[in-house]
Protein backbone atom coordinates (compact mmCIF):
# COMPACT_ATOMS: atom_id res chain seq x y z
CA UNK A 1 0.00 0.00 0.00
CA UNK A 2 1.22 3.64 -1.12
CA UNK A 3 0.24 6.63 1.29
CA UNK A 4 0.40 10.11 0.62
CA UNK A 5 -0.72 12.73 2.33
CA UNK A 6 -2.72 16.04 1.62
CA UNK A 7 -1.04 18.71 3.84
CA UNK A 8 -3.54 21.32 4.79
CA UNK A 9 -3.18 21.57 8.30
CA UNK A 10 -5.81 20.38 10.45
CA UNK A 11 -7.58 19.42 7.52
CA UNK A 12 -5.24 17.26 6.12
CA UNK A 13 -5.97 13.73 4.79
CA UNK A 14 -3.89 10.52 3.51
CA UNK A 15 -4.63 9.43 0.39
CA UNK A 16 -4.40 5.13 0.46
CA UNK A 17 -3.03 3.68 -2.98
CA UNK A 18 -3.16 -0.20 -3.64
CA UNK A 19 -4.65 -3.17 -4.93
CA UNK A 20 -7.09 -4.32 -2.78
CA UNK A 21 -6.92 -0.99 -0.30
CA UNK A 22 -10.56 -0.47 0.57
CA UNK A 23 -11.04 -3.77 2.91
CA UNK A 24 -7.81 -1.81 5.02
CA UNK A 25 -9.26 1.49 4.49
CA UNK A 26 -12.63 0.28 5.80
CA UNK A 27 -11.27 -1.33 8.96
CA UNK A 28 -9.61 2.29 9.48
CA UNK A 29 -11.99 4.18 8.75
CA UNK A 30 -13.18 4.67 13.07
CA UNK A 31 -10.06 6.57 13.09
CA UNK A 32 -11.32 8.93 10.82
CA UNK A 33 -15.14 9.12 11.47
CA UNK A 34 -17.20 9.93 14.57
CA UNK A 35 -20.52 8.49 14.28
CA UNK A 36 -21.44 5.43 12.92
CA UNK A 37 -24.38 5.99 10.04
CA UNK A 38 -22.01 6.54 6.99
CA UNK A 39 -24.74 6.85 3.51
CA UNK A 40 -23.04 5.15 0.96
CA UNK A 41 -23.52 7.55 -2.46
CA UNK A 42 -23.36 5.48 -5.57
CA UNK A 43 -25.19 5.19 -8.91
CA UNK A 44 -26.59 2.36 -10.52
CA UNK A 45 -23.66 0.74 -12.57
CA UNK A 46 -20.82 1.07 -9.85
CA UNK A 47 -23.63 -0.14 -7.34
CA UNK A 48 -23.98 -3.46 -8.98
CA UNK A 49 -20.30 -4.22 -8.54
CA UNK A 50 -19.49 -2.76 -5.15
CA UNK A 51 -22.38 -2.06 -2.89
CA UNK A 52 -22.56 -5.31 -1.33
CA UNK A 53 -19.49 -5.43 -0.84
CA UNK A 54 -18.72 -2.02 1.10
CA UNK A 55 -21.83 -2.77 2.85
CA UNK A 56 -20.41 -5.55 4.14
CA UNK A 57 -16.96 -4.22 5.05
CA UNK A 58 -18.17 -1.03 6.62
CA UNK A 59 -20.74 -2.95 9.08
CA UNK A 60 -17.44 -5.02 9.73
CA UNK A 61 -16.09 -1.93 11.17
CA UNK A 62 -18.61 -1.47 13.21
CA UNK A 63 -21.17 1.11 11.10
CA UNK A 64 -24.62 1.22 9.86
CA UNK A 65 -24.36 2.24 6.39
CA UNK A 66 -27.31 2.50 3.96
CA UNK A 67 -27.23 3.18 -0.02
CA UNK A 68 -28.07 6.33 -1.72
CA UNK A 69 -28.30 5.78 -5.08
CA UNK A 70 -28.14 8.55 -7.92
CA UNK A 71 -28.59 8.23 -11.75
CA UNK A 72 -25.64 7.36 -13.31
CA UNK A 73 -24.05 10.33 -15.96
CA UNK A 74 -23.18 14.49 -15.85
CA UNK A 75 -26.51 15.68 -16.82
CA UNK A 76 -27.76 14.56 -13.70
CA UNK A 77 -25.14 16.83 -11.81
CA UNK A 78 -28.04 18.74 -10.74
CA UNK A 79 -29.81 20.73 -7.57
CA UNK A 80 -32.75 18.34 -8.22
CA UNK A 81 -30.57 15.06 -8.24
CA UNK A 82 -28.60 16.80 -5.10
CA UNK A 83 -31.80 16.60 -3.44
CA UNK A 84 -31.79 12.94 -2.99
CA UNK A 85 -28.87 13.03 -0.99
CA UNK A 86 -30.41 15.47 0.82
CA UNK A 87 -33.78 13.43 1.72
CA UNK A 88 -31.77 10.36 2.26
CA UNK A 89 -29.69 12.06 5.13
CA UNK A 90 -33.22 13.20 6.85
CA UNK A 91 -34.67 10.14 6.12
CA UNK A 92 -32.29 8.30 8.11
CA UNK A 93 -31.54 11.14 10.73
CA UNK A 94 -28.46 11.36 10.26
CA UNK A 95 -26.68 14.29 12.68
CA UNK A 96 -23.66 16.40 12.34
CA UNK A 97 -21.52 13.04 13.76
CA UNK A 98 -22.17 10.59 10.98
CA UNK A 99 -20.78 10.62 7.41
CA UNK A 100 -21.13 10.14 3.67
CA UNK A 101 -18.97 7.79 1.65
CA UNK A 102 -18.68 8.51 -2.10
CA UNK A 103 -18.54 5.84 -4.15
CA UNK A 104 -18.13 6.12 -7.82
CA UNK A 105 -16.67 8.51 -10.60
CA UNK A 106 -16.20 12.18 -10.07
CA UNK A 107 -20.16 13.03 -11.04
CA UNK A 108 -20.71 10.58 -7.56
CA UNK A 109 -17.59 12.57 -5.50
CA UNK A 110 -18.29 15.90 -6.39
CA UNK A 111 -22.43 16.01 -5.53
CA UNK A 112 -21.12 13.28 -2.36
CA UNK A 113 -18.36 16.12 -1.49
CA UNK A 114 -21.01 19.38 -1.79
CA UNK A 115 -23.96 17.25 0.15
CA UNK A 116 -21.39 16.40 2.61
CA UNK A 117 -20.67 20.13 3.21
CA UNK A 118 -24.00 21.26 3.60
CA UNK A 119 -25.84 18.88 5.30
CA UNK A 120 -26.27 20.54 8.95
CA UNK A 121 -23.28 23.32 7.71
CA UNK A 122 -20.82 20.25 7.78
CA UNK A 123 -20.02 16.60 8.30
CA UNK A 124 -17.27 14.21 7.05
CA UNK A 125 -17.12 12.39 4.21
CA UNK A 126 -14.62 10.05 2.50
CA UNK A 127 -14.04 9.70 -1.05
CA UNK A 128 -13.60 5.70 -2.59
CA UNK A 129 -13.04 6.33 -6.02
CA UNK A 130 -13.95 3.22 -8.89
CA UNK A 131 -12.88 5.50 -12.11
CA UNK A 132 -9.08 6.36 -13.04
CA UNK A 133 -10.40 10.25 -13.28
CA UNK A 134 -11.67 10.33 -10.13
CA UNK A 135 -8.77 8.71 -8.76
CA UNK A 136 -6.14 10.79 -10.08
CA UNK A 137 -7.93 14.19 -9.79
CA UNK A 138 -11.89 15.01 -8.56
CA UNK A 139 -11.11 12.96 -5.40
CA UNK A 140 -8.23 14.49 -4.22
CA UNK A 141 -7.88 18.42 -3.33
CA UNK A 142 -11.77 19.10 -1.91
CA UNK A 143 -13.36 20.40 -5.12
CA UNK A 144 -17.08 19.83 -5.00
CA UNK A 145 -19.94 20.74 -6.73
CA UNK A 146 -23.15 20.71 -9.46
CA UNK A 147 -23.70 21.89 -12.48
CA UNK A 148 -26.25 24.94 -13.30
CA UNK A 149 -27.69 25.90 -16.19
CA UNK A 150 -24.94 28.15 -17.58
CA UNK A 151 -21.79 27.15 -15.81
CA UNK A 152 -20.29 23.52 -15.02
CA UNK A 153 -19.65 23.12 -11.21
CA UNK A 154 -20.62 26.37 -10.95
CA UNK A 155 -22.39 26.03 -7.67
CA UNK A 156 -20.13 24.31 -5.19
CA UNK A 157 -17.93 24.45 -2.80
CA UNK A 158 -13.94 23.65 -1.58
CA UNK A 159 -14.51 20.81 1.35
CA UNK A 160 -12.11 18.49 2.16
CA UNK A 161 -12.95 14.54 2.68
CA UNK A 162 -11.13 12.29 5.56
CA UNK A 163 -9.33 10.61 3.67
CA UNK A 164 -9.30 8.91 0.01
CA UNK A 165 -9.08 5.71 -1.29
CA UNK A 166 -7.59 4.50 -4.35
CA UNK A 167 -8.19 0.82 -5.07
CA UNK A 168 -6.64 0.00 -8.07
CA UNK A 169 -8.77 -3.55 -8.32
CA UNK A 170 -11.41 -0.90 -8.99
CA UNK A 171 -9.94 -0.30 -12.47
CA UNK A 172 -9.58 -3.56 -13.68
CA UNK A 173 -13.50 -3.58 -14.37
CA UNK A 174 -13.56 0.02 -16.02
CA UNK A 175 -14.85 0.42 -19.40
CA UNK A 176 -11.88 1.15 -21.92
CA UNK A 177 -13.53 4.20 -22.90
CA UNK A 178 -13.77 5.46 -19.13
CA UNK A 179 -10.24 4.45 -18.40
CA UNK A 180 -8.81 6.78 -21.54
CA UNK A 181 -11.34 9.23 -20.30
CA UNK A 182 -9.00 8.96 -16.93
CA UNK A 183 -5.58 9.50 -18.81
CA UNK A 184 -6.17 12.93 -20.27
CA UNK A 185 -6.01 14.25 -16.76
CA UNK A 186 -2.73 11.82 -16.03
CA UNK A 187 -1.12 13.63 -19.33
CA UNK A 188 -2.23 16.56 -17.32
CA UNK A 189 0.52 16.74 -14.61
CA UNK A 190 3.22 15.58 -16.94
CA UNK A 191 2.01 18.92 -18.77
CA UNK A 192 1.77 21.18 -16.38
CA UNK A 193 4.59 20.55 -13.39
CA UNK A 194 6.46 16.98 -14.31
CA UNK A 195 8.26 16.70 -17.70
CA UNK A 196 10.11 13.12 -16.48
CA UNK A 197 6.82 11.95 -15.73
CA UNK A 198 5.31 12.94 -19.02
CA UNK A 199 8.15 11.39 -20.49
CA UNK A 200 7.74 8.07 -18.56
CA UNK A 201 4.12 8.37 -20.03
CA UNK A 202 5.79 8.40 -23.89
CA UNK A 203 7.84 5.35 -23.24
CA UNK A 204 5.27 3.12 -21.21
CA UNK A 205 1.85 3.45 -23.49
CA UNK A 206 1.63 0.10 -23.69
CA UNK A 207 2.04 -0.76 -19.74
CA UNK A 208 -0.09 1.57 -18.84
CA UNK A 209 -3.09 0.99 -21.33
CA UNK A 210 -2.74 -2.91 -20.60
CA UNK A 211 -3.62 -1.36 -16.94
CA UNK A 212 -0.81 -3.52 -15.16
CA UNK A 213 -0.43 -2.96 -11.93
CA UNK A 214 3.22 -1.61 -11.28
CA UNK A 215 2.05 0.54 -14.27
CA UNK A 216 -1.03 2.12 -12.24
CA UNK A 217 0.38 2.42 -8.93
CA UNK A 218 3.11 4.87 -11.01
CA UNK A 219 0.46 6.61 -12.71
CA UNK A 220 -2.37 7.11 -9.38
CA UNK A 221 1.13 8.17 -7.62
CA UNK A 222 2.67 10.56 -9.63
CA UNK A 223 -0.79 12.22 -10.10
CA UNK A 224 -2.25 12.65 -6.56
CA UNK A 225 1.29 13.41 -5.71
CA UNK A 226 1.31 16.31 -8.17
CA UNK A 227 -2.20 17.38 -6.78
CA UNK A 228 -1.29 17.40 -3.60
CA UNK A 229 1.10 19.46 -3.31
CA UNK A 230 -0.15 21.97 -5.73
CA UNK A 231 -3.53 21.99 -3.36
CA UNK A 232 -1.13 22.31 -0.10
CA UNK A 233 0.79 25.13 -1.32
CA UNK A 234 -3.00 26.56 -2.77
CA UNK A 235 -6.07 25.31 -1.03
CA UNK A 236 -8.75 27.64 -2.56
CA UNK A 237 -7.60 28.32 -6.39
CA UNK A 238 -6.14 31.49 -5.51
CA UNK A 239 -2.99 31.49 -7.14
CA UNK A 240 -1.27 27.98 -8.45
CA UNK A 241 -4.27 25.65 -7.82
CA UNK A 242 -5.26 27.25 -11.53
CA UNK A 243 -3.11 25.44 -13.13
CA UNK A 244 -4.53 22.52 -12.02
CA UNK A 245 -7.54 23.69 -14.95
CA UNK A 246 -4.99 23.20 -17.93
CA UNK A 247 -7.40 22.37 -20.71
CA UNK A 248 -10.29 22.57 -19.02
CA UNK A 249 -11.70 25.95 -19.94
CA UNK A 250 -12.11 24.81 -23.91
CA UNK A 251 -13.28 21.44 -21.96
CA UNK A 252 -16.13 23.15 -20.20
CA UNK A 253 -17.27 25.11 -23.02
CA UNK A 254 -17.42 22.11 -25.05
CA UNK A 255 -19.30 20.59 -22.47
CA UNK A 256 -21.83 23.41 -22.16
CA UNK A 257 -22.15 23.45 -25.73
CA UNK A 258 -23.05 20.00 -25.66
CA UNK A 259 -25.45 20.16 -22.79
CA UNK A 260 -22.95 17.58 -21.33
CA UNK A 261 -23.67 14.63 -23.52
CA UNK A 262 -22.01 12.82 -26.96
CA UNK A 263 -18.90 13.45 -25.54
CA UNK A 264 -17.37 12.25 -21.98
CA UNK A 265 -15.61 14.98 -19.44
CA UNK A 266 -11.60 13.35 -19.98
CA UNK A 267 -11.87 13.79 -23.83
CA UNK A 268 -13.22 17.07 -23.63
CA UNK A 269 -10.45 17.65 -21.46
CA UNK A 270 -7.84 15.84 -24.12
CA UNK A 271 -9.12 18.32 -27.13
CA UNK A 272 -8.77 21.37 -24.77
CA UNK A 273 -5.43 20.52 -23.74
CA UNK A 274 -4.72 20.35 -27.59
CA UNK A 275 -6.09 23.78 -28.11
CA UNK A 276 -4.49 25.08 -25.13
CA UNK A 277 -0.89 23.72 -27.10
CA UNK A 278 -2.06 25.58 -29.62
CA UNK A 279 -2.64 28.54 -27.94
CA UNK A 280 0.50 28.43 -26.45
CA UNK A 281 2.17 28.06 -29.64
CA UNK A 282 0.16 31.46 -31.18
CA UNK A 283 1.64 33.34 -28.72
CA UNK A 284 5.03 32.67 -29.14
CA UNK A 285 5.59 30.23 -25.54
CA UNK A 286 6.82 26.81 -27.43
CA UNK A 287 7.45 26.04 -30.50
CA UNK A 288 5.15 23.61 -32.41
CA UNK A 289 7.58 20.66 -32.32
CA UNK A 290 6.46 20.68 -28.34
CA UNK A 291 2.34 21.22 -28.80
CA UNK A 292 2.65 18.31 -31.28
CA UNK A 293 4.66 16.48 -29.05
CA UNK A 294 1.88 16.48 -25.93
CA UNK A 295 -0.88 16.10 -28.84
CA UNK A 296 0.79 12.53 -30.00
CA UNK A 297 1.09 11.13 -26.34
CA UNK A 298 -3.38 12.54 -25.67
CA UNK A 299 -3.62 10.46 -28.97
CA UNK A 300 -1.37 7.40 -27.98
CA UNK A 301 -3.75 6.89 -25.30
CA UNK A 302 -6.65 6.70 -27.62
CA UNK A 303 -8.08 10.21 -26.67
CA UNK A 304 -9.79 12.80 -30.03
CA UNK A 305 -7.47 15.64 -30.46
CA UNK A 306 -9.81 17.95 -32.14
CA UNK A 307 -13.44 19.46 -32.06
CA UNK A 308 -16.07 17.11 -33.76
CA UNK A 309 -17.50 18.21 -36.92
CA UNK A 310 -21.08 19.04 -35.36
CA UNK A 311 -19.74 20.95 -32.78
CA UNK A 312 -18.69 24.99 -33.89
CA UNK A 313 -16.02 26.91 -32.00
CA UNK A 314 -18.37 29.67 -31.47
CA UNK A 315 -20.61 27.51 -30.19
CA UNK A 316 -17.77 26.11 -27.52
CA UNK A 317 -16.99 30.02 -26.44
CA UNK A 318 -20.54 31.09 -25.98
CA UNK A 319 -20.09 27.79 -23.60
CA UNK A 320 -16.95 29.01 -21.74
CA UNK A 321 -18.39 32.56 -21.17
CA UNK A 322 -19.29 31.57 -17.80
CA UNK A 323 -16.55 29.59 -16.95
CA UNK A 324 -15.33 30.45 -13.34
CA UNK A 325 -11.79 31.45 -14.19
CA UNK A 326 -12.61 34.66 -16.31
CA UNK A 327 -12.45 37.05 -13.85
CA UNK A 328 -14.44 40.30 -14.28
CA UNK A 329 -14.43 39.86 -17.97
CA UNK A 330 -11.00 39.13 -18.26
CA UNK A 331 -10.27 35.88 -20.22
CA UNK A 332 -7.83 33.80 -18.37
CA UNK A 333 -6.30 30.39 -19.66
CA UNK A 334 -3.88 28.47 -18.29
CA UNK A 335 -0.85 27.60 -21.05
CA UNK A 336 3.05 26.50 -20.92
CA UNK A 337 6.05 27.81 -21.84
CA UNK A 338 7.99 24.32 -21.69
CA UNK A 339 6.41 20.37 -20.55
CA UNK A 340 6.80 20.91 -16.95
CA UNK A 341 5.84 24.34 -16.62
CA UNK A 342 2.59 25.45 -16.85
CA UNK A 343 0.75 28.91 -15.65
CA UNK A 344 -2.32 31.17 -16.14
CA UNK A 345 -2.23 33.83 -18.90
CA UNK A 346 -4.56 36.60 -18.72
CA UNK A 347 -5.25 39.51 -20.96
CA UNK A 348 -6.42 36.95 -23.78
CA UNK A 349 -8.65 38.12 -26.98
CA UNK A 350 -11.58 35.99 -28.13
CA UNK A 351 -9.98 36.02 -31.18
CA UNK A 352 -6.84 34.42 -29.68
CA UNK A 353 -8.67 31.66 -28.48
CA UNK A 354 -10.83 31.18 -31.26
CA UNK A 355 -7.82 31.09 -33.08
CA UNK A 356 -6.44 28.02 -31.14
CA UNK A 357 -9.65 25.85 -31.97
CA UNK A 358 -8.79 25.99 -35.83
């Protein structure tokens, strides 16, 4: 088992990486928790596999969990879909002592995370990832959220869980399409702050898309490493947290634009990382040799590199309008100068950015 640890103070939290780590994370989890209803918050598909299971292991250590069960996909990211939490909570009393465990992808963590903060002003939650994404990113760093009409995540809130765990038996039963949905935010951090590990990503494609195991623990490891020490040294997104959104602001306007369906949340993320290479190369921060570089390893790993022919680039700006890192009008992207080094650029034209969707 790997540990790592989220270093925020009193709010800080390990973060448990192996094969098989939820039956030791379970029997820990008294450390961590006060009361002993914990509402397990799942959807459909990941219930089937796991519920029984973490039922069984959590009454083990001594709980009383129950299920909460949410439809399974982003366009149920809602306030009306956050109400079931909600009315499960009340309906089994459930006081400021007892907790919520999230179970699933990042659509599951992030409504889990923002009940979890709400519920009576605050109780504890802990996040049990099943989807690579979640793993490497929406789990870790206390992001949490829904989406409104107008903005993804844009009602939410920065709340921390008790700890995380990463079971990488989880993965072994992804869908290949949800796994590659997982490595555009792994390319991420070799990107943005680790050019040996996006190197290591170039020469082990074939490891780490046969999912072996010495191949994942690397890949969980590097990334929550990376994220947790950019969240330690910025918590709340003031300053080098943004970085952290490389890609994503061309991902959630295509998103938008879609009304969050046709295409998943890690490819959206793949073609803005590809635009965001390009923007990067427009104004004069890399030369193309290096945007073409990280757009061969998001395509090594089976992810699109460019907008689908129904979907406009106009259409994906009027999407990122109300993105929540333009700033009192100000357009703000995050770009690099080198793999390794990424930061936030401000000051940007819509033609710029328009420009880097051609």
């Amino acid at each position: 088992m790997i540990s790592l640890r989220v270093d925020l103070g009193e709010r800080s939290y390990p973060i448990l990486i192996g094969d098989g780590v939820f039956k030791e994370g379970a029997a820990a989890l008294p450390r961590f928790l006060k009361g002993k209803k914990i509402a397990v918050v799942t959807n459909p598909t990941v219930a089937k596999i796991y519920a029984a299971k973490t039922l069984r292991l959590l009454r083990k250590a001594g709980f009383k969990p129950f299920v909460i069960t949410l439809p399974d996909g982003e366009q149920y990211k809602t306030i009306k879909h956050l109400a079931r939490i909600y009315d499960g909570l009340i309906g089994a009393h459930c006081d400021r002592a007892d907790a919520i465990l999230a179970l699933g992808g990042g659509v599951v963590g992030d409504m889990a995370g923002f009940a979890a903060s709400t519920y009576m002003r605050g109780i504890d939650f802990v996040q049990f990832p099943t989807t690579l994404l979640a793993q490497v990113d929406s789990s870790v760093g206390g992001k949490t959220g829904i989406d409104y009409p107008g903005g993804k995540n844009i009602v939410g809130a920065f709340y921390q869980p008790r700890l995380v765990l990463c079971d990488l038996s989880a993965l072994k039963t992804l869908p290949e399409r949800e796994y590659r949905c997982g490595m555009a935010e792994v390319i991420k951090y070799g990107v943005i702050r680790d050019a040996r590990f996006f190197a290591w990503l170039e020469d082990h494609v074939k490891d780490v898309s046969a999912r072996k195991t010495g191949a994942l623990e690397t890949v969980i490891r590097k990334s929550c490493a990376c994220k947790a020490a950019v969240v330690a040294a910025d918590e709340r997104e003031a300053d080098v947290r943004a970085i952290l959104n490389f890609g994503h602001t061309f991902a959630h306007g295509i998103e938008t634009a879609l009304d969050y369906k046709r295409i998943k949340h890690g490819e959206a993320v793949a073609i803005g990382m590809v635009m965001a290479g390009r923007l990067s190369y427009s104004l004069g921060l890399i030369p193309q040799k290096t945007a073409e570089r990280v757009k061969r390893l998001i395509a090594a790993y089976g992810l699109p590199t460019r907008l689908p022919k129904y979907l406009s680039a106009g259409a994906v700006i009027a999407g990122m309008e109300h993105d929540k890192k333009i700033i009192s009008g100000a357009w703000r992207l995050v770009v690099y100068d080198r793999i390794g080094n990424a930061f936030v650029k401000g000051g940007l034209t819509r033609a710029e950015i328009a420009a880097a969707m051609e």
